[in-house]
Protein backbone atom coordinates (compact mmCIF):
# COMPACT_ATOMS: atom_id res chain seq x y z
CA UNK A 1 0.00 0.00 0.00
CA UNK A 2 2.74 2.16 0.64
CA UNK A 3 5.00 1.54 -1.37
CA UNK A 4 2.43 2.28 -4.11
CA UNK A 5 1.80 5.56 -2.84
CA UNK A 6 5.58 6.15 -3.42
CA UNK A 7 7.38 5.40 -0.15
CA UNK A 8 10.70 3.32 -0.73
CA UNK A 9 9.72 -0.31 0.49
CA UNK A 10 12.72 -0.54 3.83
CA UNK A 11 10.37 2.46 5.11
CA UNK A 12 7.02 0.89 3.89
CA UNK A 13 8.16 -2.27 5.54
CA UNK A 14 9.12 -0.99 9.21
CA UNK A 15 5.95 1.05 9.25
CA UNK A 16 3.85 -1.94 8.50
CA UNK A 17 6.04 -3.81 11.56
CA UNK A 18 5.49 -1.26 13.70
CA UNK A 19 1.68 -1.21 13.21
CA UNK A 20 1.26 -4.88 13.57
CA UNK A 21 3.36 -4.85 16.65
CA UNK A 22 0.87 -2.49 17.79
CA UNK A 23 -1.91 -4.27 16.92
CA UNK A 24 -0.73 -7.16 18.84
CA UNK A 25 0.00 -5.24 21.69
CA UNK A 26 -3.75 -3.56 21.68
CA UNK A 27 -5.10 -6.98 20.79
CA UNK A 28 -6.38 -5.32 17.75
CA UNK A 29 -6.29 -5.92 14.32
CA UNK A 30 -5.43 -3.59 11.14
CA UNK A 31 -9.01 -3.05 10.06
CA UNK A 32 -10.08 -1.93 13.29
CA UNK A 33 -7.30 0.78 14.03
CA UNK A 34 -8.83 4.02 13.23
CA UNK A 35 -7.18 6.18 10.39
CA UNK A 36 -5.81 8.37 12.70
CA UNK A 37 -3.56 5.95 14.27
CA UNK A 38 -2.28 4.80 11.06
CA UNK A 39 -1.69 8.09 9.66
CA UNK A 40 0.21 9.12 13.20
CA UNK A 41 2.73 6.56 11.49
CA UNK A 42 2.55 8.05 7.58
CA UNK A 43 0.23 10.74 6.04
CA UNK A 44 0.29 8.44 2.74
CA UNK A 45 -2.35 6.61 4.64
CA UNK A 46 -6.09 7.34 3.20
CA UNK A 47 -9.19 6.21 3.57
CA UNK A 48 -8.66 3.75 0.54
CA UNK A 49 -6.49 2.11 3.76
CA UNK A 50 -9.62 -0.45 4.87
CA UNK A 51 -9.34 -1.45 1.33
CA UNK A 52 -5.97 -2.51 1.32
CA UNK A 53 -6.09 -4.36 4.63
CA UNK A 54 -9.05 -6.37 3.83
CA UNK A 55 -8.06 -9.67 4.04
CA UNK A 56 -10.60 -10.61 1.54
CA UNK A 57 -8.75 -8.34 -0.53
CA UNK A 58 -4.84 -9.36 0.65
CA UNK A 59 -5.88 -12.68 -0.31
CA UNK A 60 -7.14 -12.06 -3.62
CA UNK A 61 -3.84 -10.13 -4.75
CA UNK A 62 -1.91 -12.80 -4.51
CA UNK A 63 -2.12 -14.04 -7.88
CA UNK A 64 1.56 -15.74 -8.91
CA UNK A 65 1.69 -19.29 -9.20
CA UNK A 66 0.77 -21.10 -6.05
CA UNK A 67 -0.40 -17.64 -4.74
CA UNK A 68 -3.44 -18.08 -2.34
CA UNK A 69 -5.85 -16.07 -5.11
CA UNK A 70 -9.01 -17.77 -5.29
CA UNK A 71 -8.00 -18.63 -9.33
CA UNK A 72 -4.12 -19.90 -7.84
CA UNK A 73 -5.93 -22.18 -5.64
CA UNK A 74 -8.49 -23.91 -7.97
CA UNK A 75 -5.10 -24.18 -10.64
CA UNK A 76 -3.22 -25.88 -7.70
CA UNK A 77 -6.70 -28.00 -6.81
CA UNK A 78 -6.53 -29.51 -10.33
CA UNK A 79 -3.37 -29.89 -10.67
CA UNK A 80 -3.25 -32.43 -7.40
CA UNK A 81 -6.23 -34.04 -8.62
CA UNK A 82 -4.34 -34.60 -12.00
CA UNK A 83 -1.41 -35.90 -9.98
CA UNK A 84 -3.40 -38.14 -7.73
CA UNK A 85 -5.67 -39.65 -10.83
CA UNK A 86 -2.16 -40.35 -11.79
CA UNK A 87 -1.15 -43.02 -9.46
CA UNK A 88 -4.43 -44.30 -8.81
């Protein structure tokens, strides 16, 4: 998310650390921090923030081979069933 808005990814990366850790430490999670709190660690951060964090929406992105994208999955699916027909 940051990164996209333009921040080099070292700095995207310990700013996403440091909000988990604090989600942890609340026993909170990223969708329920309010935007204030995220934007006390970048003003990059938008409302277009609940988006990113969705993990609906995390999941989804992840569209490279073996990636957990609802499309990766189904490929990876058939391909075991292929493999398993195999040596029945």
């Amino acid at each position: 998310y940051l990164v996209k808005k333009g921040l080099p990814f070292r700095a995207a990366y310990k700013i996403s650390g440091q909000l988990v850790a604090k989600c942890i430490a609340e026993h909170t999670t990223l969708e329920a921090l309010p935007l204030g709190e995220y934007q006390a660690f970048s003003e990059l951060f938008g409302q277009d923030v609940y988006a990113a964090v969705d993990l609906d929406a995390c999941v989804a992105v992840r569209t490279s081979a073996g990636g957990t994208a609802p499309a990766q999955v189904k490929k990876q699916i058939a391909l075991l069933r292929e493999q398993l027909a195999k040596q029945a």
